[in-house]
N, C-alpha and C. Protein backbone atom coordinates (compact mmCIF):
# COMPACT_ATOMS: atom_id res chain seq x y z
N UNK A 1 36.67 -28.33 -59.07
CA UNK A 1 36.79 -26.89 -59.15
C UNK A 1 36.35 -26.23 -57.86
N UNK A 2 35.12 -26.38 -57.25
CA UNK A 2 34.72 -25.67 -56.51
C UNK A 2 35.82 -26.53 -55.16
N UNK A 3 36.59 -27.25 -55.16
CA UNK A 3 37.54 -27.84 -53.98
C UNK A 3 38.79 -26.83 -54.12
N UNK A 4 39.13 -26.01 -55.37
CA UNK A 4 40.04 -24.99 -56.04
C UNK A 4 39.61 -23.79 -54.86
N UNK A 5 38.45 -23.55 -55.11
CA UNK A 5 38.11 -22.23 -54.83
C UNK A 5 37.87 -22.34 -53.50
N UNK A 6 37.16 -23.56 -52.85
CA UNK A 6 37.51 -23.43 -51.41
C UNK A 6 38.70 -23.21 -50.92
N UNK A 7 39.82 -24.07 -51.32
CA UNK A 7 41.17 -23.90 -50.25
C UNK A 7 41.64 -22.43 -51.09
N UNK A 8 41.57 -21.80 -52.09
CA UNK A 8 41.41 -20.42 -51.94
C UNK A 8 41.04 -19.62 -51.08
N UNK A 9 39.88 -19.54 -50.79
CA UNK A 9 39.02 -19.10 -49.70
C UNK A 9 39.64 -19.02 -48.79
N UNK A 10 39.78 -20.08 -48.08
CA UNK A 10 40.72 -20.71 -46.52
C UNK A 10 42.19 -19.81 -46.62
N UNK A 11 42.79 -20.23 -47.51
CA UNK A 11 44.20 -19.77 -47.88
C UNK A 11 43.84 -18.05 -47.82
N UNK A 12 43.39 -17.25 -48.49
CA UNK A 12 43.21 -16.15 -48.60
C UNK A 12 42.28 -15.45 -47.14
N UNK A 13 41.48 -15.99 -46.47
CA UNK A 13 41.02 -15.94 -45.17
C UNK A 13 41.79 -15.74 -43.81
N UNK A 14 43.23 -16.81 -44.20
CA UNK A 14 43.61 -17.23 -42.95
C UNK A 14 45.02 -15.80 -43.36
N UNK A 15 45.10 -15.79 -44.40
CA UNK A 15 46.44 -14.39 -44.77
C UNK A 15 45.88 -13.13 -43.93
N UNK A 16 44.38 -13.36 -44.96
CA UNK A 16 44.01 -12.12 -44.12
C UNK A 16 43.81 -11.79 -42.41
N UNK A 17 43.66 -12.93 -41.59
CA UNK A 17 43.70 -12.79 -40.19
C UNK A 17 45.00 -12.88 -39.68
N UNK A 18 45.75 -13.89 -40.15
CA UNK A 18 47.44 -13.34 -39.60
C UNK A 18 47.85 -11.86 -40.14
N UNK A 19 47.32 -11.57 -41.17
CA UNK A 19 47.85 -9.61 -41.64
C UNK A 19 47.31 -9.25 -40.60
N UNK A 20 45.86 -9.28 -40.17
CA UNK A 20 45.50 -8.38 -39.24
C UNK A 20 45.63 -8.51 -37.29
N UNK A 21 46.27 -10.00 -37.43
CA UNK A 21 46.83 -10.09 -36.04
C UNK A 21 48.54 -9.52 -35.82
N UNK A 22 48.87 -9.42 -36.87
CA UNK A 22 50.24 -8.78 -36.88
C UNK A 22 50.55 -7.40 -37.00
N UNK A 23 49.57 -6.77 -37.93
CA UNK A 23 49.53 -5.44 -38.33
C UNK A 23 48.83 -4.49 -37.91
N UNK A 24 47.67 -5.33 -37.34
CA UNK A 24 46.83 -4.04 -36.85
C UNK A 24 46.41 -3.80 -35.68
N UNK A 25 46.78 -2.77 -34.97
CA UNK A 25 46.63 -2.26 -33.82
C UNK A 25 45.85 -1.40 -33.32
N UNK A 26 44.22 -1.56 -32.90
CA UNK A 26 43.75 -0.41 -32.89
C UNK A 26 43.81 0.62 -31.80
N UNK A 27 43.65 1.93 -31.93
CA UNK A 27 44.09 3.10 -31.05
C UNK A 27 43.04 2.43 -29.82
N UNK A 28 43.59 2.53 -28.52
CA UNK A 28 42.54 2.47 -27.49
C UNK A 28 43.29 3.81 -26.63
N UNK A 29 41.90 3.87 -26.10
CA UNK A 29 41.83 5.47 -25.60
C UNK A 29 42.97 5.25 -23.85
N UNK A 30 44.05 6.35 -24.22
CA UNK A 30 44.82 6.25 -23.17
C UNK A 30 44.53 6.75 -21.88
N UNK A 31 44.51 5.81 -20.92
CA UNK A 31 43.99 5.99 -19.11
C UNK A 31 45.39 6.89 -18.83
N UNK A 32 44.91 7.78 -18.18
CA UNK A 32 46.33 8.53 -17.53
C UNK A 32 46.53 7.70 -16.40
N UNK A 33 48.03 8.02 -15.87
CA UNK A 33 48.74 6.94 -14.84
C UNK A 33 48.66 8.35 -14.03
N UNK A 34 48.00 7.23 -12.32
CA UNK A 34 48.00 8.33 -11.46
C UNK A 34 49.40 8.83 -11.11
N UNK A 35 49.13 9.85 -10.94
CA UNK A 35 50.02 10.97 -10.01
C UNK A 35 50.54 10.82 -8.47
N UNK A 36 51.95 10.05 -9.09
CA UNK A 36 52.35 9.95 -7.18
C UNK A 36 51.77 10.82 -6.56
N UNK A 37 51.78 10.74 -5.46
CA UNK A 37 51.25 11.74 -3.63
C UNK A 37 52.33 12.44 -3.74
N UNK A 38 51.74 13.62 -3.81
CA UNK A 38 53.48 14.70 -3.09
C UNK A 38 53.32 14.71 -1.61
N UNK A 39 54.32 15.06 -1.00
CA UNK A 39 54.49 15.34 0.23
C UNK A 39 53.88 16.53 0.44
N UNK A 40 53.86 16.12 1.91
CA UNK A 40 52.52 17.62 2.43
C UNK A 40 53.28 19.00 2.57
N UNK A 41 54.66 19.07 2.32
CA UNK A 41 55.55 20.29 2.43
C UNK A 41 55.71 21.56 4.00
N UNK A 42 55.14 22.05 3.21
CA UNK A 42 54.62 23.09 4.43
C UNK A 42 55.98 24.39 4.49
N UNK A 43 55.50 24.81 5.85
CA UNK A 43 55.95 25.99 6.20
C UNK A 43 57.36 25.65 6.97
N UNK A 44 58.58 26.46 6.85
CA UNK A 44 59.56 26.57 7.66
C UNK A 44 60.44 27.84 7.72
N UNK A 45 61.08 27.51 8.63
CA UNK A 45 61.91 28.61 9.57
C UNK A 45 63.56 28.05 9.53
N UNK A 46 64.38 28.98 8.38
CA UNK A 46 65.84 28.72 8.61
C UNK A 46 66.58 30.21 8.60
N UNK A 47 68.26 29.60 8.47
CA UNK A 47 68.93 30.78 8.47
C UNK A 47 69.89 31.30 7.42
N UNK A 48 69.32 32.45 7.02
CA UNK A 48 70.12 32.76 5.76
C UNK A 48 71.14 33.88 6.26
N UNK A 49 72.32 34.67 5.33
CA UNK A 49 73.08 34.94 6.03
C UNK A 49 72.62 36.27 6.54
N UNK A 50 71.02 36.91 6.10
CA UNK A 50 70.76 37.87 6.25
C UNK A 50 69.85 38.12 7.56
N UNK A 51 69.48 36.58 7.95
CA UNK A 51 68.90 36.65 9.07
C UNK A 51 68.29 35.30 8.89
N UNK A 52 67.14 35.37 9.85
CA UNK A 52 66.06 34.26 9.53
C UNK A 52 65.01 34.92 8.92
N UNK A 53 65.14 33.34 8.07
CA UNK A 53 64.07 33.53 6.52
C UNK A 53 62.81 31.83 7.02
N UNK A 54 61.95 33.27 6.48
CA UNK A 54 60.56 31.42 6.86
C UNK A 54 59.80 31.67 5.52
N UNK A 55 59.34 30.22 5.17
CA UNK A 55 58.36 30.27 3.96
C UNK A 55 57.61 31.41 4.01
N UNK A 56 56.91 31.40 4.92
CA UNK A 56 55.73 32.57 5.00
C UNK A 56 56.12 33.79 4.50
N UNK A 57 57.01 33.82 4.59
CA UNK A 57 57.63 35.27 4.01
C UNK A 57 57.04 35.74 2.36
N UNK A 58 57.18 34.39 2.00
CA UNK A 58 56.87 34.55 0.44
C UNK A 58 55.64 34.32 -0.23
N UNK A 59 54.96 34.60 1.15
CA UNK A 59 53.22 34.28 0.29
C UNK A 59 53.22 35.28 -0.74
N UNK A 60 52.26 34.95 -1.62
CA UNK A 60 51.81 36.08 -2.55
C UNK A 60 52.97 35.51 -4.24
N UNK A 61 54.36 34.66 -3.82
CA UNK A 61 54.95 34.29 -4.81
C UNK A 61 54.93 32.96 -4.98
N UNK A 62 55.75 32.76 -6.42
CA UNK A 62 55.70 31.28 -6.40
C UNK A 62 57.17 31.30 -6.10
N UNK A 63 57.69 30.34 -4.91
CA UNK A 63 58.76 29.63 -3.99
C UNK A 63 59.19 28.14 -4.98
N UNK A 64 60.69 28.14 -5.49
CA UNK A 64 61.14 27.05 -6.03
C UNK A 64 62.01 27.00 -5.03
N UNK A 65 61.68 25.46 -4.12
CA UNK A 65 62.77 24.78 -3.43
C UNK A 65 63.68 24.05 -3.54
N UNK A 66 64.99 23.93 -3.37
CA UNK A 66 65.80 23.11 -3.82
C UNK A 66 66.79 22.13 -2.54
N UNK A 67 66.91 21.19 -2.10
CA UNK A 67 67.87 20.85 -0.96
C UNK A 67 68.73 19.95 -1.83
N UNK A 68 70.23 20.98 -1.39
CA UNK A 68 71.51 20.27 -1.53
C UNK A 68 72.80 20.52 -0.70
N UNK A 69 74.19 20.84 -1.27
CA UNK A 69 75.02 21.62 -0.81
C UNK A 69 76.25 22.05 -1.32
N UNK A 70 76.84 22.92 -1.04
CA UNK A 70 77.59 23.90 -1.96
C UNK A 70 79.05 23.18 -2.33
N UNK A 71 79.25 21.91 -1.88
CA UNK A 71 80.08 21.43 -2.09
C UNK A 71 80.31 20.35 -3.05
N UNK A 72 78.74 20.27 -3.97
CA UNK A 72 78.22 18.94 -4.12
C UNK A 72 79.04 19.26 -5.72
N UNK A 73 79.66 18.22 -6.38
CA UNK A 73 80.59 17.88 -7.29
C UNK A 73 79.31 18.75 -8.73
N UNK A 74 78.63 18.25 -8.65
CA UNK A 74 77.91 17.86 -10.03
C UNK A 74 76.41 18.46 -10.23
N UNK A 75 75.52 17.60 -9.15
CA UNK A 75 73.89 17.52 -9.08
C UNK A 75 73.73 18.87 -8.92
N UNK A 76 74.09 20.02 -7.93
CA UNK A 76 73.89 20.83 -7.49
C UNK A 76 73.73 21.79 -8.59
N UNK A 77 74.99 22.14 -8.80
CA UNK A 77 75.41 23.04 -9.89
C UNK A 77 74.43 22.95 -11.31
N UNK A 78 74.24 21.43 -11.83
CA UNK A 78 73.38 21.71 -12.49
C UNK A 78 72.13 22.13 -12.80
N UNK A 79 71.66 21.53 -11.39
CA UNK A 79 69.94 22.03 -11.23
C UNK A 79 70.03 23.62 -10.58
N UNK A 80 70.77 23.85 -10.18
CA UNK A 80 70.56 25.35 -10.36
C UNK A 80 71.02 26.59 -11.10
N UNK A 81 71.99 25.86 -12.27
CA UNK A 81 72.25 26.77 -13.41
C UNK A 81 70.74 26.41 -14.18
N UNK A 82 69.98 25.42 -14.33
CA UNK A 82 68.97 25.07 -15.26
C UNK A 82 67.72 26.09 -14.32
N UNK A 83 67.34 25.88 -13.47
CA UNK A 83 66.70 27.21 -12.41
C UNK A 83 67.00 28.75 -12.84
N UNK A 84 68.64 28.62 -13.06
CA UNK A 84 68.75 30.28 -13.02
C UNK A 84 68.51 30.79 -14.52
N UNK A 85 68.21 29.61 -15.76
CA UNK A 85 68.25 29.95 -17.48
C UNK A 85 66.95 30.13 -17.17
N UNK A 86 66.18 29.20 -16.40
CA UNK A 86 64.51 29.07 -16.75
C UNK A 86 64.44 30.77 -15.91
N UNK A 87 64.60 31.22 -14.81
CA UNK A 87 64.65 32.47 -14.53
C UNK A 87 64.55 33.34 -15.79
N UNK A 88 65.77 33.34 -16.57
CA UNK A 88 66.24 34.50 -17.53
C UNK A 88 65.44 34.03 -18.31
N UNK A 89 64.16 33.03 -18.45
CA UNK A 89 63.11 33.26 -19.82
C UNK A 89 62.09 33.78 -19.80
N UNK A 90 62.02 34.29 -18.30
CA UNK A 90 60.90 35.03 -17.71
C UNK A 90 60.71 36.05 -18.47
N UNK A 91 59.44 36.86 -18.26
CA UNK A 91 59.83 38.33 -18.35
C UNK A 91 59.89 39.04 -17.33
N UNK A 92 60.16 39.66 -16.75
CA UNK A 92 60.69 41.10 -15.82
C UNK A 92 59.80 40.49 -14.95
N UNK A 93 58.32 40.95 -15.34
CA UNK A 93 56.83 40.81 -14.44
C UNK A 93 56.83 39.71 -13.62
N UNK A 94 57.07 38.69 -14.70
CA UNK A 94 57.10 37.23 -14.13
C UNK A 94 58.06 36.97 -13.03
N UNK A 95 59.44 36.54 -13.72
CA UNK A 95 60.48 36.95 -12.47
C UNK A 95 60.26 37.86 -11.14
N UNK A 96 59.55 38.59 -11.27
CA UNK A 96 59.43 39.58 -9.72
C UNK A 96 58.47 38.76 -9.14
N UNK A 97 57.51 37.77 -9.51
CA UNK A 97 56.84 36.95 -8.85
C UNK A 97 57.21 35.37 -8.26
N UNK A 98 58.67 35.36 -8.35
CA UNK A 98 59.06 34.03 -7.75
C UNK A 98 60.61 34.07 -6.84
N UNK A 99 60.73 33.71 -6.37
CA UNK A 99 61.53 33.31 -5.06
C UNK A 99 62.78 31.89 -5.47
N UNK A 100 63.88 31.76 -5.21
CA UNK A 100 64.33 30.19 -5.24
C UNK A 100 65.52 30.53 -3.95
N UNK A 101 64.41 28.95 -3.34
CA UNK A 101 65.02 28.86 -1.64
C UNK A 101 66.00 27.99 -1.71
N UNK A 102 67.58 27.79 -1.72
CA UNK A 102 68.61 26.53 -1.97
C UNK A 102 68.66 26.43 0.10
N UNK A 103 68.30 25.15 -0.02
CA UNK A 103 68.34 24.59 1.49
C UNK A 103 69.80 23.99 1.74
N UNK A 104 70.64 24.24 2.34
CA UNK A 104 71.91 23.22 2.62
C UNK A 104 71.26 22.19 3.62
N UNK A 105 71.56 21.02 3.32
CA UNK A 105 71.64 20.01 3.73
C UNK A 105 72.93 19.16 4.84
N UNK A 106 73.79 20.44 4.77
CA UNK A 106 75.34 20.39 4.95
C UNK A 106 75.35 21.26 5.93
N UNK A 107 75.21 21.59 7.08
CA UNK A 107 75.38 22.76 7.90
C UNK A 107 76.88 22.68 8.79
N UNK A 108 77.32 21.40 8.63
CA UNK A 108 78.59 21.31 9.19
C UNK A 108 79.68 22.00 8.14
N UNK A 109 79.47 22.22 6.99
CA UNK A 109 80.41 23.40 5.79
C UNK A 109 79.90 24.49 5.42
N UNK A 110 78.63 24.42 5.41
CA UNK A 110 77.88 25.81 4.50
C UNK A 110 77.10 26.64 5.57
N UNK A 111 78.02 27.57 5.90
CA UNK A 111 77.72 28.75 6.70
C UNK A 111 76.64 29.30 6.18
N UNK A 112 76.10 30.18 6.73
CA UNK A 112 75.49 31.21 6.09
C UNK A 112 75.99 32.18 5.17
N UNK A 113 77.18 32.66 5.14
CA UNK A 113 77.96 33.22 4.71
C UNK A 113 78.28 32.77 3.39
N UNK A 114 78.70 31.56 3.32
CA UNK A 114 78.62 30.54 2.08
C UNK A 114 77.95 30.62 1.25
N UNK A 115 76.62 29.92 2.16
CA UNK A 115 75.66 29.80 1.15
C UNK A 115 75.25 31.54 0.33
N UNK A 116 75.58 32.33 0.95
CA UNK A 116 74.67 33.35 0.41
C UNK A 116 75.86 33.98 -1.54
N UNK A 117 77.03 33.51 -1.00
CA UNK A 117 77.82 33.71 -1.65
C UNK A 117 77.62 32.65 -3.48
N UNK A 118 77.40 31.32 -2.73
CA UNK A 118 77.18 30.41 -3.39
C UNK A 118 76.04 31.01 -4.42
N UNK A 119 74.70 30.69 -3.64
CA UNK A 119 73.78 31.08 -4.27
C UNK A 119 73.77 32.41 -5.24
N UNK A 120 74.05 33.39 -4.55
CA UNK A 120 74.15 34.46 -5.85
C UNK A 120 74.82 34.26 -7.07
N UNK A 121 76.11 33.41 -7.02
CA UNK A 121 76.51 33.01 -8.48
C UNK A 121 75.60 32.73 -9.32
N UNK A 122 74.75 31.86 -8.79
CA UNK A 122 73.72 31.06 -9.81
C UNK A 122 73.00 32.21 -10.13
N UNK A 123 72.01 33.03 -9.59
CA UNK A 123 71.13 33.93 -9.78
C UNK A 123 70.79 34.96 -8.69
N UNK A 124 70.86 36.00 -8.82
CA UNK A 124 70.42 37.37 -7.44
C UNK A 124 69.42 36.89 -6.85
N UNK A 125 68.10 35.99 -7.13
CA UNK A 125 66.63 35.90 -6.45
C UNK A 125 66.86 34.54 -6.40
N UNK A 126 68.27 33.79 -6.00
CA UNK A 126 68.58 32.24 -5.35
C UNK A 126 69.25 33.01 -3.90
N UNK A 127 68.84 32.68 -2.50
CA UNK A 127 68.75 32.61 -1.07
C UNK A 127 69.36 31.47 -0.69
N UNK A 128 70.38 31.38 -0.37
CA UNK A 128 71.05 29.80 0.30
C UNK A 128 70.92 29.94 2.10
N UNK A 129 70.15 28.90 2.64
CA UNK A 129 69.87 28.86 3.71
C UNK A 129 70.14 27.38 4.16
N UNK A 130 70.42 27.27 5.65
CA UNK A 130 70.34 25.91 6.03
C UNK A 130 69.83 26.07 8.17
N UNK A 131 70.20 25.38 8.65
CA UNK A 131 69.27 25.02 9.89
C UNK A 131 70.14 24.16 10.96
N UNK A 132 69.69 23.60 11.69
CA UNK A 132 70.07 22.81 12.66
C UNK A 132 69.86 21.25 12.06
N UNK A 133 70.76 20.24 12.28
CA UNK A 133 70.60 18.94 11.77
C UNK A 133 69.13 18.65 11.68
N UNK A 134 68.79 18.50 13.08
CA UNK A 134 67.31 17.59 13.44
C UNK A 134 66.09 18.77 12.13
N UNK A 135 66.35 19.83 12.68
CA UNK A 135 65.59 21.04 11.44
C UNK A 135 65.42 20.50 9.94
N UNK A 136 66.58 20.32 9.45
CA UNK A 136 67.02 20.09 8.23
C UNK A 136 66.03 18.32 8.22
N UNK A 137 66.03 17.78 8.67
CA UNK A 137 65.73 16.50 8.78
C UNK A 137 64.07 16.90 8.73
N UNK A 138 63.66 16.74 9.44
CA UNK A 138 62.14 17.50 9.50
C UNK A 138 61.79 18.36 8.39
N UNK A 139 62.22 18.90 8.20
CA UNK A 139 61.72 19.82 7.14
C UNK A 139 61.84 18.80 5.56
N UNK A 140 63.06 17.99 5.23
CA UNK A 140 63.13 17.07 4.13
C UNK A 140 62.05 16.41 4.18
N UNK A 141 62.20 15.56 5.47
CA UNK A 141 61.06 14.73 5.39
C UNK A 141 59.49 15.05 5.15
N UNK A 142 58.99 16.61 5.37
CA UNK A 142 57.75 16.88 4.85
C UNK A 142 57.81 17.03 3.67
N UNK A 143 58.86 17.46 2.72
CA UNK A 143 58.73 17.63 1.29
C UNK A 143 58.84 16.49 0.38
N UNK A 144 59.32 15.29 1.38
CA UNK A 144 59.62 13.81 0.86
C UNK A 144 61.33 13.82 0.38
N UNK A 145 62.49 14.89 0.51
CA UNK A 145 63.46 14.97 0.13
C UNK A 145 64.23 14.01 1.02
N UNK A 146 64.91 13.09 0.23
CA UNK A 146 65.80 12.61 0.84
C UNK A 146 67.60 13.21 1.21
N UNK A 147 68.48 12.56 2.05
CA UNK A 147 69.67 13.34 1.96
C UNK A 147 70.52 12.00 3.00
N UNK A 148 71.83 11.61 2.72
CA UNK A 148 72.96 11.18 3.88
C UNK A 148 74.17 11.40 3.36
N UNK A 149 74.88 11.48 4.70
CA UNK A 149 76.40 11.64 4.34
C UNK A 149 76.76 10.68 3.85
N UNK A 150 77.88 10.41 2.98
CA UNK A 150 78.38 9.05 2.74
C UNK A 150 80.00 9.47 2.45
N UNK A 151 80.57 8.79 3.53
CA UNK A 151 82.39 8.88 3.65
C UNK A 151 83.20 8.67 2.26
N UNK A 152 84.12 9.40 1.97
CA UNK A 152 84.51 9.18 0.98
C UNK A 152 86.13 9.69 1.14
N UNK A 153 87.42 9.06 0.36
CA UNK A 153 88.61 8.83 0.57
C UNK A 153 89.24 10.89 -0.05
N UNK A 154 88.93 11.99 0.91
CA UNK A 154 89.16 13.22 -0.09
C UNK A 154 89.34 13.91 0.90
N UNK A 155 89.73 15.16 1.01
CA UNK A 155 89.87 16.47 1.79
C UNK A 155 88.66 16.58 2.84
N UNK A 156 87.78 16.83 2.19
CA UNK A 156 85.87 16.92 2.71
C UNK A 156 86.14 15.60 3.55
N UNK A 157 86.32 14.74 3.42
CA UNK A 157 86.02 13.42 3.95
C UNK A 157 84.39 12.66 3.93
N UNK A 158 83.98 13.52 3.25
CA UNK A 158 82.70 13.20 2.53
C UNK A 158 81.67 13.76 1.81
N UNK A 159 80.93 12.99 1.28
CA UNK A 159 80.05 13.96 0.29
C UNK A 159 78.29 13.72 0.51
N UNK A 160 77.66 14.31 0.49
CA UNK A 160 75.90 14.00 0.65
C UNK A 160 75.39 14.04 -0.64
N UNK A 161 74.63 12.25 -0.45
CA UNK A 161 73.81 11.90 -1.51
C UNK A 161 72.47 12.93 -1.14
N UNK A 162 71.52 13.00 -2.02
CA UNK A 162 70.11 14.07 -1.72
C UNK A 162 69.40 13.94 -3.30
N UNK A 163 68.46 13.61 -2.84
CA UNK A 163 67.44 14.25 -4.04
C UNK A 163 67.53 15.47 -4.91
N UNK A 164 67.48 15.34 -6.24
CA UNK A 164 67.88 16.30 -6.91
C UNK A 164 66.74 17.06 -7.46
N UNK A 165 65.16 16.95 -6.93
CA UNK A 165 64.45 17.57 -7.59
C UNK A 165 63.87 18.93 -6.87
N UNK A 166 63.68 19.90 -7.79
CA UNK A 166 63.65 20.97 -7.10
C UNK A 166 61.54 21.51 -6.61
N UNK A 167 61.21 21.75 -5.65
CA UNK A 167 59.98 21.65 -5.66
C UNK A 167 59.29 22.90 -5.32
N UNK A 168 58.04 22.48 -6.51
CA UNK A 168 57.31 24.24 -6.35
C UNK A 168 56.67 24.57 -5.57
N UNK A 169 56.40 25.76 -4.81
CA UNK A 169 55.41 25.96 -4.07
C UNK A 169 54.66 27.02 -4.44
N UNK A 170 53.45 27.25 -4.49
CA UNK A 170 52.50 28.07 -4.48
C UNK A 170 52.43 29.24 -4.11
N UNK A 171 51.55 30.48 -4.52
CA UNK A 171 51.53 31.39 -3.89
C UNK A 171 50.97 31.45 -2.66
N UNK A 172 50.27 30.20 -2.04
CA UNK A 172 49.44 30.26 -1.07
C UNK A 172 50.41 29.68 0.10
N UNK A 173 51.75 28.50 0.13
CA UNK A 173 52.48 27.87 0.35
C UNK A 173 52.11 26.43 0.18
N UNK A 174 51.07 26.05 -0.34
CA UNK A 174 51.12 24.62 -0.62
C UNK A 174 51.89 24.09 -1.74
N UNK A 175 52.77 23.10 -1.46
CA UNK A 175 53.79 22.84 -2.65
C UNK A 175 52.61 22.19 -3.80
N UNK A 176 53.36 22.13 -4.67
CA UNK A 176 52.38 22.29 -6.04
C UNK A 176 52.54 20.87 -6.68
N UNK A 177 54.25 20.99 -6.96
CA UNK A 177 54.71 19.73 -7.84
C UNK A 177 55.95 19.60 -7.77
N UNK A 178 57.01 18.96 -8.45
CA UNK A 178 58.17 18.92 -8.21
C UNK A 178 59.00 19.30 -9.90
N UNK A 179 60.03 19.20 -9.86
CA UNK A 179 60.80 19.69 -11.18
C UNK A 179 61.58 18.46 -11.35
N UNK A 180 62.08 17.51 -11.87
CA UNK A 180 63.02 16.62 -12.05
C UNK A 180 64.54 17.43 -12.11
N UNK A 181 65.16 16.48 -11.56
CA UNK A 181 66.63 16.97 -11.97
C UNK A 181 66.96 16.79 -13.41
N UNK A 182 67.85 17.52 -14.49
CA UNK A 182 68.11 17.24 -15.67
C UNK A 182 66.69 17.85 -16.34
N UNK A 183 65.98 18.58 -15.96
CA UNK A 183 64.85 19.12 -16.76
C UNK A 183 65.53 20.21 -17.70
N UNK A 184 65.18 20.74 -18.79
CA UNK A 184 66.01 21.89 -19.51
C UNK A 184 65.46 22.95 -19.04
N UNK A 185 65.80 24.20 -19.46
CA UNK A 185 65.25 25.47 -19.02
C UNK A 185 64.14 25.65 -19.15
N UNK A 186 63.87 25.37 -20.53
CA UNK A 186 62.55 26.08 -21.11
C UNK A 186 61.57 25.10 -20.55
N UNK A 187 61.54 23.96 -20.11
CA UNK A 187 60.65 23.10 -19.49
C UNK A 187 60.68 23.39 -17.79
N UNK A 188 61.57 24.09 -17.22
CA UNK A 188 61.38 24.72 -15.95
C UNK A 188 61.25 25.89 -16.20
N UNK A 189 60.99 26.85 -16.99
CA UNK A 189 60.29 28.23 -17.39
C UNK A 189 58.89 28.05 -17.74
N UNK A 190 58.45 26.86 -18.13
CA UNK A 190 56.82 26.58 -18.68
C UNK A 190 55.92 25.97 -16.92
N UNK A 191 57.08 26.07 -16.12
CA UNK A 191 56.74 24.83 -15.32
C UNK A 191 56.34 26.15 -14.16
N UNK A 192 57.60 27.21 -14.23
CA UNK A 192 56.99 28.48 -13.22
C UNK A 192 56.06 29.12 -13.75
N UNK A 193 55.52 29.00 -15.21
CA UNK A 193 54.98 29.77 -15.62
C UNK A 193 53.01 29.66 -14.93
N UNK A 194 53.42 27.59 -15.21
CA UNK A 194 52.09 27.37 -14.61
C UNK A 194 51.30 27.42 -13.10
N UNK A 195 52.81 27.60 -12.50
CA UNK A 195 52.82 27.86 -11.11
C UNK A 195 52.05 29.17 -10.86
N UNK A 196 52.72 29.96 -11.64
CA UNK A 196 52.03 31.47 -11.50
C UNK A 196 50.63 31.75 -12.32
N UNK A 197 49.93 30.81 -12.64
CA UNK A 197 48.53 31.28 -13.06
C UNK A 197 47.42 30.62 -12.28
C-alpha cells in the first residue's frame, strides 16, 4: 500500500512540475530598450519660393521636418497628407504654434516655385524648400536622413530613394524625435502635441 501511495506522490508531483514548467509564466518587470541616438540636427539656411528661409526663423515653434520630393510616386504624398490630418486635429491655438518644413532632396526638378505649389496642397503652414546639392547633403546628414538617386526606365529618368520619417524639432531648435513613416494622424497629433508642452 504505502508503494501505491508513493508512485502516487511521484506521479502527481512530477504533473504538477511539467503544469508549471509549461503554464506558468511569471510577470518579470519590463527593462525599457534604449532609445537609438538621434542625430544632432541643427540649424539651416535654404530656399523657399518666398525667399530664404532658416530654422532660426521658427524659434518659439514646434518645426516638423520632412526630406523628400515632389515627384516621389507614393512615400511623399503619404507622410504628408498624414502631417496635414494630424494638423486639422489641432486646435486653432495649437496649430498657430507649429511650422512643417518639406526639404526637396531633388533640386534638379523642384524649383522653388514647385515646391511652394506642391506643398500648399497638402496644408497652408507646409513650406517646400530645397538648396544646393552639397547643402542638401550636409544638412541630411546632421538629421541622420538618408537620400540617392536611383535610374529608372521613365520620363524623369529617375527617382530618389530617402527616408521617410518626418522629424520634430523643438521650440528651442533642438530636434526632439522623429515620426515614422505610416504613423496615423491621431498618433502624429499626440506626437505635436507633446512637442508643444
Amino acid at each position: 500500500m504505502s508503494e501505491r501511495i508513493w508512485l502516487a506522490l511521484v506521479i502527481f508531483l512530477t504533473t504538477l512540475l511539467v503544469g508549471l514548467a509549461l503554464f506558468w509564466s511569471p510577470a518579470l518587470p519590463e527593462a525599457a530598450l534604449p532609445k537609438p541616438a538621434l542625430a544632432p540636427g541643427g540649424d539651416f539656411t535654404l530656399q523657399s519660393a518666398d525667399g530664404t528661409l532658416s530654422l532660426k526663423d521658427y524659434r518659439g515653434k514646434l518645426v516638423l521636418v520632412y526630406f523628400g520630393y515632389t515627384y516621389c510616386p507614393d512615400i511623399c504624398p503619404t507622410s504628408l497628407a498624414a502631417t496635414a490630418a494630424a494638423l486639422n486635429l489641432l486646435t486653432p491655438e495649437e496649430a498657430a504654434q507649429v511650422a512643417v518644413i518639406f526639404i526637396s532632396v531633388d533640386p534638379q526638378r523642384d524649383t522653388p516655385a514647385r515646391l511652394k505649389e506642391y506643398a500648399a496642397f497638402f496644408h497652408p503652414v507646409m513650406i517646400g524648400v530645397t538648396g544646393t546639392p552639397d547643402n542638401l547633403a550636409e544638412i541630411a546628414g546632421r538629421y541622420g536622413a538618408f537620400y540617392a538617386h536611383q535610374k529608372v526606365d521613365s520620363a524623369g529618368g529617375y527617382v530618389v530613394d530617402h527616408t521617410a520619417d518626418t522629424y520634430v524639432v523643438g521650440r528651442s531648435g533642438r530636434l526632439l524625435t522623429k515620426i515614422p513613416h505610416g504613423a496615423a494622424a491621431d498618433w502624429v497629433a499626440r506626437e505635436i502635441r507633446q512637442g508643444l508642452q
